[in-house]
N, C-alpha and C. Protein backbone atom coordinates (compact mmCIF):
# COMPACT_ATOMS: atom_id res chain seq x y z
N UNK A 1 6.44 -55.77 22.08
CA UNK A 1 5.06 -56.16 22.26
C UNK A 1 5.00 -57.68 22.33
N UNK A 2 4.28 -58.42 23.60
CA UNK A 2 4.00 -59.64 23.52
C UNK A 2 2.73 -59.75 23.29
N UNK A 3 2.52 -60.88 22.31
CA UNK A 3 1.24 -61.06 21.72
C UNK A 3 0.76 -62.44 22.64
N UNK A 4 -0.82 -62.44 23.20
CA UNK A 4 -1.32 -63.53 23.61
C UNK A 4 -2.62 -63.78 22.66
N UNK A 5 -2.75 -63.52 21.49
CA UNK A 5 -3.57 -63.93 20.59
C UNK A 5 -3.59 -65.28 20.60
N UNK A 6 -4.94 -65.60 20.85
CA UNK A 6 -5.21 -67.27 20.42
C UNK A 6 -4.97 -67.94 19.16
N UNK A 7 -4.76 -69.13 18.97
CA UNK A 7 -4.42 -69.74 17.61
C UNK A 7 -4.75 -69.12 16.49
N UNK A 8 -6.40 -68.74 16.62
CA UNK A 8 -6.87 -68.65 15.43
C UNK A 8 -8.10 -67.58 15.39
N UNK A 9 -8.00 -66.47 14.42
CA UNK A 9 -7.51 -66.58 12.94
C UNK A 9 -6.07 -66.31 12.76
N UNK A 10 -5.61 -66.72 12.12
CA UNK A 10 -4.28 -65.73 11.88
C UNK A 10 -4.53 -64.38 11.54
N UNK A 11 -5.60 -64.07 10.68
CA UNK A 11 -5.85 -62.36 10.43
C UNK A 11 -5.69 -61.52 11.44
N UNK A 12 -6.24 -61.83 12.55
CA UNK A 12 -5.74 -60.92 13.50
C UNK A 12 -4.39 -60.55 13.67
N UNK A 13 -3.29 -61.97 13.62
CA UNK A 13 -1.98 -61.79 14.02
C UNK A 13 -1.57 -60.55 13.21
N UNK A 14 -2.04 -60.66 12.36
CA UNK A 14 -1.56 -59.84 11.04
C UNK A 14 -1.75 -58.55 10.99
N UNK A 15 -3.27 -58.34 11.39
CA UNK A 15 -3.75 -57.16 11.76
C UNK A 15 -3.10 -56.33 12.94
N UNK A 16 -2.77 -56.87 14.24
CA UNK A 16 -2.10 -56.60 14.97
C UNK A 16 -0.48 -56.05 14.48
N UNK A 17 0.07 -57.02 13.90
CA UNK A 17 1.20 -56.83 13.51
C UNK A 17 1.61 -54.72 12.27
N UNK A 18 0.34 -54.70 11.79
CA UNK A 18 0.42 -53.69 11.29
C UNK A 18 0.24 -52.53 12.09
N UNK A 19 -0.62 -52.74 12.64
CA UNK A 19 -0.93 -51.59 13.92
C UNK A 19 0.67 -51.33 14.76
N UNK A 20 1.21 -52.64 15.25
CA UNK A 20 2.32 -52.20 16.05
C UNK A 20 3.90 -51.66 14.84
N UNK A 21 3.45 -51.78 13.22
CA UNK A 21 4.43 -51.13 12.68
C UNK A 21 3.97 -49.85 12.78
N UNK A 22 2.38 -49.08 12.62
CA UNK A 22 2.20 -48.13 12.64
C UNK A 22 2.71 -46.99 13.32
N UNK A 23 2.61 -47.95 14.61
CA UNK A 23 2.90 -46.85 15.91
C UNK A 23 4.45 -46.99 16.86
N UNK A 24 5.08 -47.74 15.70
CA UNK A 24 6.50 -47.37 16.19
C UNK A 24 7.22 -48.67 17.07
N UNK A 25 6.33 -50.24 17.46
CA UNK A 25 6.74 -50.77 18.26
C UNK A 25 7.82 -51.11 17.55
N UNK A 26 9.19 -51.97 18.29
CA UNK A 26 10.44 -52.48 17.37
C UNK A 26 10.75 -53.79 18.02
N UNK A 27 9.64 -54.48 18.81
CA UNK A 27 10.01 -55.86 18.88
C UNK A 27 8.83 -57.02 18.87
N UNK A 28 8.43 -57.52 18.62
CA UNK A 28 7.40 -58.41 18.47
C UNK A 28 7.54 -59.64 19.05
N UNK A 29 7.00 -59.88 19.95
CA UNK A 29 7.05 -61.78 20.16
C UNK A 29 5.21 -62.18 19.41
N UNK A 30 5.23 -62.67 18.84
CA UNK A 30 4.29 -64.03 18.36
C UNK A 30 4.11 -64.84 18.89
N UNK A 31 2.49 -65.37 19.24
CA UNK A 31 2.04 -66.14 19.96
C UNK A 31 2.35 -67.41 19.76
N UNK A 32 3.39 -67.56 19.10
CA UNK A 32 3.94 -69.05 18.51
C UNK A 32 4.24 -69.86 19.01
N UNK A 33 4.48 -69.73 20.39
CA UNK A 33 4.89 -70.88 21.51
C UNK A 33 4.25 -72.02 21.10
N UNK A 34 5.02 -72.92 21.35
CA UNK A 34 4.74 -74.45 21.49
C UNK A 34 5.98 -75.35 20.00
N UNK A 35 5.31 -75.30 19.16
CA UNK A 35 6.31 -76.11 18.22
C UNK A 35 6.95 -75.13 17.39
N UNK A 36 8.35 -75.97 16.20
CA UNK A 36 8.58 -74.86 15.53
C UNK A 36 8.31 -74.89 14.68
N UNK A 37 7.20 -73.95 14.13
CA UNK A 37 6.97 -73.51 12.78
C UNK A 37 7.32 -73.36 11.74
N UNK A 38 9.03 -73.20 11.77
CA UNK A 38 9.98 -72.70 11.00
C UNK A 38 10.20 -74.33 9.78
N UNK A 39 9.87 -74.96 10.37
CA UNK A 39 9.78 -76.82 9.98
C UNK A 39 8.74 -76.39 8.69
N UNK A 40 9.41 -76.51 7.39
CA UNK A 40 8.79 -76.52 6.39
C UNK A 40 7.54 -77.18 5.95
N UNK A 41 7.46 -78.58 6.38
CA UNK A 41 6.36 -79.76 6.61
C UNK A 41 5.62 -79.53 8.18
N UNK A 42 5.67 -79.60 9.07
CA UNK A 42 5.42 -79.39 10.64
C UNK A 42 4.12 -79.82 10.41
N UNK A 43 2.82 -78.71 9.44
CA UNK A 43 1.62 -78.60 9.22
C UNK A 43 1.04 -80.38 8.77
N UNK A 44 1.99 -81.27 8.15
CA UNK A 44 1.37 -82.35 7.81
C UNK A 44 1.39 -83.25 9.39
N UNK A 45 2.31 -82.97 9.74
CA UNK A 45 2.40 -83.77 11.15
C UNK A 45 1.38 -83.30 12.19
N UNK A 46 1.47 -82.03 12.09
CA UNK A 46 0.87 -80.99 13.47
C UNK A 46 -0.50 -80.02 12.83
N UNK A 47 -1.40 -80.92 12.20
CA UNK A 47 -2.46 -79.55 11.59
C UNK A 47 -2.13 -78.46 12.08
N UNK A 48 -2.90 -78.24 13.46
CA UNK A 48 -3.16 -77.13 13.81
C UNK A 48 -2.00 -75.68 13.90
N UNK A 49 -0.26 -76.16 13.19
CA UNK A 49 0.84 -75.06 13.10
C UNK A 49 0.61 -74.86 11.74
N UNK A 50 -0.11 -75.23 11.27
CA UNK A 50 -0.50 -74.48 10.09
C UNK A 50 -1.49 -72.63 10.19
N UNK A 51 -1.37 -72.39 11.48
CA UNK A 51 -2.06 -71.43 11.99
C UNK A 51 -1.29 -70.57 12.84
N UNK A 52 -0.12 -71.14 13.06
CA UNK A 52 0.83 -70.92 13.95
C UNK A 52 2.07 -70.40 12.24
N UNK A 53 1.81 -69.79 11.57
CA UNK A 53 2.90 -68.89 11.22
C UNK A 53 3.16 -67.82 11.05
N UNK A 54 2.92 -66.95 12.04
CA UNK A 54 3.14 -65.37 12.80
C UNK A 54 4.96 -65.54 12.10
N UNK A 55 5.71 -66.13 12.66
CA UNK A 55 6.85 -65.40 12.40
C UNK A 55 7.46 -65.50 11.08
N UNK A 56 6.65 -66.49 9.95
CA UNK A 56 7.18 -66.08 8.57
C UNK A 56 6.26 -65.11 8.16
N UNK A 57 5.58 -64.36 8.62
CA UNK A 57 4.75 -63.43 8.02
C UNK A 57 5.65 -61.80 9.18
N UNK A 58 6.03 -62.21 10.10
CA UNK A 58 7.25 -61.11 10.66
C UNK A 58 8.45 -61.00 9.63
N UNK A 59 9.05 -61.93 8.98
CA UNK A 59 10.06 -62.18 8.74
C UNK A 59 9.83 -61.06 7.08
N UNK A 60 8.72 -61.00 6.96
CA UNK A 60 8.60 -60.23 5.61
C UNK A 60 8.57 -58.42 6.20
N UNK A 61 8.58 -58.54 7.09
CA UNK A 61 7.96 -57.40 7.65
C UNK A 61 9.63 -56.61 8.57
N UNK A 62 10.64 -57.28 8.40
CA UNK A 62 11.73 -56.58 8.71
C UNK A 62 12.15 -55.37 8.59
N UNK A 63 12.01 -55.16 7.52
CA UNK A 63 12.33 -53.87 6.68
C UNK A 63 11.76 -52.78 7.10
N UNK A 64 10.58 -52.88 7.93
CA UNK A 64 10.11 -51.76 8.26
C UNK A 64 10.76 -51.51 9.91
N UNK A 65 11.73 -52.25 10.55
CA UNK A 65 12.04 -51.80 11.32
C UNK A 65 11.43 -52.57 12.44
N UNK A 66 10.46 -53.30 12.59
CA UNK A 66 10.07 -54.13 13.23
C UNK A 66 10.93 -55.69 13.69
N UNK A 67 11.06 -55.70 15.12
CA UNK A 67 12.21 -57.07 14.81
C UNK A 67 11.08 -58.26 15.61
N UNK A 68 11.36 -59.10 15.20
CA UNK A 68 10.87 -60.46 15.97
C UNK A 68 11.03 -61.34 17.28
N UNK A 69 11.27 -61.98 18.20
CA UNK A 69 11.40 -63.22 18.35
C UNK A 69 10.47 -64.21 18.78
N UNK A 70 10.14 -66.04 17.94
CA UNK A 70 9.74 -66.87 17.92
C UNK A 70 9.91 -67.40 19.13
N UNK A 71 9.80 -68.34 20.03
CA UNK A 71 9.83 -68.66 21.36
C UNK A 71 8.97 -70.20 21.13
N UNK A 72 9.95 -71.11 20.87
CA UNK A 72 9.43 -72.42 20.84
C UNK A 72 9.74 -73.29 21.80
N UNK A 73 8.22 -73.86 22.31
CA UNK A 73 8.33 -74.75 23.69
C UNK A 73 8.31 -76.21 23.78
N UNK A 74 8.09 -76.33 22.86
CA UNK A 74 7.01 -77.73 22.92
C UNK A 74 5.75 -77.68 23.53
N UNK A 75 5.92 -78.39 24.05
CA UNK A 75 4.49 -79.07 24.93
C UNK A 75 4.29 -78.03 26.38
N UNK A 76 3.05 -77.40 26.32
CA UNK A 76 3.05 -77.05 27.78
C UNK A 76 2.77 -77.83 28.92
N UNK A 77 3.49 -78.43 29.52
CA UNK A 77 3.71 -79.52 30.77
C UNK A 77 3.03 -78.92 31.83
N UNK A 78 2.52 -77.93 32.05
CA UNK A 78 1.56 -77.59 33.06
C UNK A 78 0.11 -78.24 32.81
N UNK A 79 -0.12 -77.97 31.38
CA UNK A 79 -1.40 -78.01 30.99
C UNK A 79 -1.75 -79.85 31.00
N UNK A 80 -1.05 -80.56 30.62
CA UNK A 80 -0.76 -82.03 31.15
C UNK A 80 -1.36 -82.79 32.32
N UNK A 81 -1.76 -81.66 32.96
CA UNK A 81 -2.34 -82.28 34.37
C UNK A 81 -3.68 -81.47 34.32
N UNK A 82 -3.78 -80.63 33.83
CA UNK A 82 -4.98 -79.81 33.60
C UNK A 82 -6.13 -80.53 32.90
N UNK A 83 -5.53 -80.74 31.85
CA UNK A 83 -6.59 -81.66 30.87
C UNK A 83 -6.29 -83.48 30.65
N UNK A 84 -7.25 -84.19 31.58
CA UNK A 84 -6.67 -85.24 31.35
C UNK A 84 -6.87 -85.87 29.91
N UNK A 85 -5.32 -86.51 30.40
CA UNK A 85 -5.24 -87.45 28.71
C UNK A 85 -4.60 -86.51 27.49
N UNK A 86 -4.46 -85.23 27.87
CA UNK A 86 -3.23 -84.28 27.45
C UNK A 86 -1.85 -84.52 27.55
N UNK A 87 -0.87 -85.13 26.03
CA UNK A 87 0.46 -85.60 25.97
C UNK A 87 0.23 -87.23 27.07
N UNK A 88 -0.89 -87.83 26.82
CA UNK A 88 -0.65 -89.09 27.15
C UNK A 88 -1.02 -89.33 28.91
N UNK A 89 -0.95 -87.71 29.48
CA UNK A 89 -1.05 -87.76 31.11
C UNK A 89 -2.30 -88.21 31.41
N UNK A 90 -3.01 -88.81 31.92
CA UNK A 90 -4.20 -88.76 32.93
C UNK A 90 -3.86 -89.06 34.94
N UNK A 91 -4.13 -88.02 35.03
CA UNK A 91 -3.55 -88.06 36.37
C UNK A 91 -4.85 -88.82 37.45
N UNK A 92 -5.97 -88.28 37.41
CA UNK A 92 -6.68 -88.64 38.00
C UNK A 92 -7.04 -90.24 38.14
N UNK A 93 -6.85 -90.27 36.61
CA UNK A 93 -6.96 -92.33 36.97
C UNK A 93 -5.23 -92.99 36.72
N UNK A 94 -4.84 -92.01 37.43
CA UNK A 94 -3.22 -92.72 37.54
C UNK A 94 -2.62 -93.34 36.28
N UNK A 95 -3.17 -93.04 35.41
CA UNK A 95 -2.61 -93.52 33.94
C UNK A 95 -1.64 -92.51 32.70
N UNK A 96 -0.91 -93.07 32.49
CA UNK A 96 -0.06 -92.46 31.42
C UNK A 96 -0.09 -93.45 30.32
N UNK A 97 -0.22 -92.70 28.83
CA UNK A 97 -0.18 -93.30 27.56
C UNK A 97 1.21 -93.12 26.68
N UNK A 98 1.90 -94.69 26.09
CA UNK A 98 3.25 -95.13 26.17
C UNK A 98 3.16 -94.92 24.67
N UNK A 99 3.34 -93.93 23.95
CA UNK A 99 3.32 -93.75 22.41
C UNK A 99 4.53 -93.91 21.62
N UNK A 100 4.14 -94.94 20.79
CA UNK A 100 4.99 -95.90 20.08
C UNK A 100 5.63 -96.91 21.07
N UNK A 101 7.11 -97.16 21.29
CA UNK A 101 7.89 -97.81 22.58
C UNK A 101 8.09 -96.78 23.48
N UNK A 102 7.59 -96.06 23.50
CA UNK A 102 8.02 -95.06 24.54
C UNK A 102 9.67 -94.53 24.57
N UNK A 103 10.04 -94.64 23.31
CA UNK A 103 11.75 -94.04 23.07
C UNK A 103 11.31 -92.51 22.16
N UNK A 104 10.72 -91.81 22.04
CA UNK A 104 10.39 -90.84 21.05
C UNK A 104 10.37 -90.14 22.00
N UNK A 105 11.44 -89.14 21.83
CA UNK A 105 11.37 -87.52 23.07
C UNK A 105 11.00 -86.51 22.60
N UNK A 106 9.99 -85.69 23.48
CA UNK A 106 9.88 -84.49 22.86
C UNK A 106 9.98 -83.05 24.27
N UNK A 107 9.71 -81.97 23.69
CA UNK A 107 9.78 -81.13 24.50
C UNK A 107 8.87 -80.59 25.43
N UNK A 108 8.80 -80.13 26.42
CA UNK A 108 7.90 -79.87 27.67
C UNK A 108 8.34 -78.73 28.44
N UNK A 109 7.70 -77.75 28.15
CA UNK A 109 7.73 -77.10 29.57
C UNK A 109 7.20 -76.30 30.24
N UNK A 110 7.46 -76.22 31.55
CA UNK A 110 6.58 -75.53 32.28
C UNK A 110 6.28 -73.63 32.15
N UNK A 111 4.93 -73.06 32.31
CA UNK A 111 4.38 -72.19 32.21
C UNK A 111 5.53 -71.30 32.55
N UNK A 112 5.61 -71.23 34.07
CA UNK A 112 6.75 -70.27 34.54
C UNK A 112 7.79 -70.05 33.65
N UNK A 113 8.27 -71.31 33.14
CA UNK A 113 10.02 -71.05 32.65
C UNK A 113 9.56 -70.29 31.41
N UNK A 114 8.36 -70.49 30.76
CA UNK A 114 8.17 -70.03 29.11
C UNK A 114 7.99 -68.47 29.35
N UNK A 115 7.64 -68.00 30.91
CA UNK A 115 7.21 -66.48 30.97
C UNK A 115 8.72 -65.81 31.19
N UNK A 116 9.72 -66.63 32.15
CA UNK A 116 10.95 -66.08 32.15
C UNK A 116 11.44 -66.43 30.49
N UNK A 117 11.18 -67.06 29.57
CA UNK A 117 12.02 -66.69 28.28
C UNK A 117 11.75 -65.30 27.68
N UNK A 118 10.25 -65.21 27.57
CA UNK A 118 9.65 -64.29 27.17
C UNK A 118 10.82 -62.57 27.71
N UNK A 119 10.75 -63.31 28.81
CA UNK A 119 10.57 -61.97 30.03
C UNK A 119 12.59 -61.67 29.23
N UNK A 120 13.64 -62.45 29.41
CA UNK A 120 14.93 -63.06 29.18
C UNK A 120 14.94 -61.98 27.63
N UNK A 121 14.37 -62.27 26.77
CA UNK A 121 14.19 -62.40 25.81
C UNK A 121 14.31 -60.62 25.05
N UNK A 122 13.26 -60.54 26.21
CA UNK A 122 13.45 -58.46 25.72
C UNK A 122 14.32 -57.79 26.38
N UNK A 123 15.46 -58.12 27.53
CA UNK A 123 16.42 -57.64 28.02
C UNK A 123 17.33 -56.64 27.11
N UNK A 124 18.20 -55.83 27.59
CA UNK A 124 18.77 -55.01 26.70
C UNK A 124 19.86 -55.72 26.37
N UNK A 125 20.52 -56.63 27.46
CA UNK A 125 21.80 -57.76 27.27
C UNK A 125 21.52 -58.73 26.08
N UNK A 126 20.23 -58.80 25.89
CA UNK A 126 20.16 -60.17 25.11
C UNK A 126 19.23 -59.72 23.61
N UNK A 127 19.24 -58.60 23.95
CA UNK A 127 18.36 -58.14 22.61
C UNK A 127 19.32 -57.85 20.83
N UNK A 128 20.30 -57.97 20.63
CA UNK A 128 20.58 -58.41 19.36
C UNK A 128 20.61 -59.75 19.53
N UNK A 129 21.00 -60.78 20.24
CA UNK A 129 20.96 -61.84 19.91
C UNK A 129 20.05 -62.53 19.82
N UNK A 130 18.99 -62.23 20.33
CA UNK A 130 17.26 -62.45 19.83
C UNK A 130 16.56 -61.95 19.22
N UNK A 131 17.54 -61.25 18.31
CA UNK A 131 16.47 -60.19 16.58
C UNK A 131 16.43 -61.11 15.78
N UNK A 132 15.51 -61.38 15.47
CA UNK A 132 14.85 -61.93 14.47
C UNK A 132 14.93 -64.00 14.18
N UNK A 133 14.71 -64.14 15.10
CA UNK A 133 15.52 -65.98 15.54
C UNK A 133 14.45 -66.40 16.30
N UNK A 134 14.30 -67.72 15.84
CA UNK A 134 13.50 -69.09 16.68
C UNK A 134 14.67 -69.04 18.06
N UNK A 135 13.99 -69.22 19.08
CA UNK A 135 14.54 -69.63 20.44
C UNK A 135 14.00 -70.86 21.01
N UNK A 136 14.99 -71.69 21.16
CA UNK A 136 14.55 -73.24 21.98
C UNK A 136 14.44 -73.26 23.25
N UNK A 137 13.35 -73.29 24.25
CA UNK A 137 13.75 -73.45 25.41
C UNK A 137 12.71 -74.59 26.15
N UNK A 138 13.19 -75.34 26.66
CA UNK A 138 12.25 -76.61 27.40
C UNK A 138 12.85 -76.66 29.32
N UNK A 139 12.03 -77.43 29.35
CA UNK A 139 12.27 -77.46 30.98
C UNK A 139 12.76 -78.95 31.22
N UNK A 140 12.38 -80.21 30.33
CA UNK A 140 12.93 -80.97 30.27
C UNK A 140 12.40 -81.56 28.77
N UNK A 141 13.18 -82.86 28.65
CA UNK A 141 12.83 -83.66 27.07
C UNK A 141 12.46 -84.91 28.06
N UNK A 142 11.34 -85.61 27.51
CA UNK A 142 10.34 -86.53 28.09
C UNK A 142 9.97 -87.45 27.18
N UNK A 143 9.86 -88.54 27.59
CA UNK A 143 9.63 -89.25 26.41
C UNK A 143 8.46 -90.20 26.65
């Protein structure tokens, strides 16, 4: 089951999550895309992944047979041009914002590649090695 639940509440995630132990699902992706959660602190840096922890609340939930995988992107680099002044882009007035010296990289990537992880991800080839694990995947590191 891929989940496209919005950020927030988490109750839902949760709620959801019981329903698909009910009825037998055995893989879960969590709407967790973007940073990793798994970052003990993350929430002081990143408020809003304080809302974003679907997969330590999977991680309790093993036992019933239910398996996971996390799918961390960074930044969605599509959305960058969508919303100006999103990750520093403003496209329309030809401007980009240089945060800190501009040596600080982070991750980006595009929509497509995050649907082929997803997609990668529930294969039968690759499915023990994506039980229950954060997955890194970016399209590039940008700084």
């Amino acid at each position: 089951m891929v989940s496209k639940i919005a950020t927030l509440p988490v109750q839902e995630h949760i709620s959801v999550i019981h329903i698909a132990i009910k009825v037998g699902v055995k893989r879960f992706i969590p709407s967790e895309y973007w940073i990793d959660t798994s970052l003990l602190h993350i929430s002081q840096f990143v408020p809003p992944a304080v809302h974003k922890q679907v997969a330590k609340y999977l991680k309790t939930k093993e036992s019933s047979g239910l398996s996971w995988t996390a799918i961390c992107v960074g930044g969605f680099f599509d959305w960058a041009f969508q919303y100006p002044g999103l990750m520093g882009w403003n496209v329309p007035e030809r401007k980009v914002a240089i945060f800190d010296i501009g040596d600080i990289e982070y991750e980006a990537t595009n929509v497509d590649q995050i649907g082929r992880a997803v997609t990668n991800s529930l294969l039968s080839q690759h499915i023990e090695e994506m039980t229950n694990v954060y997955v890194y995947i970016n399209s590039f590191t940008v700084s």
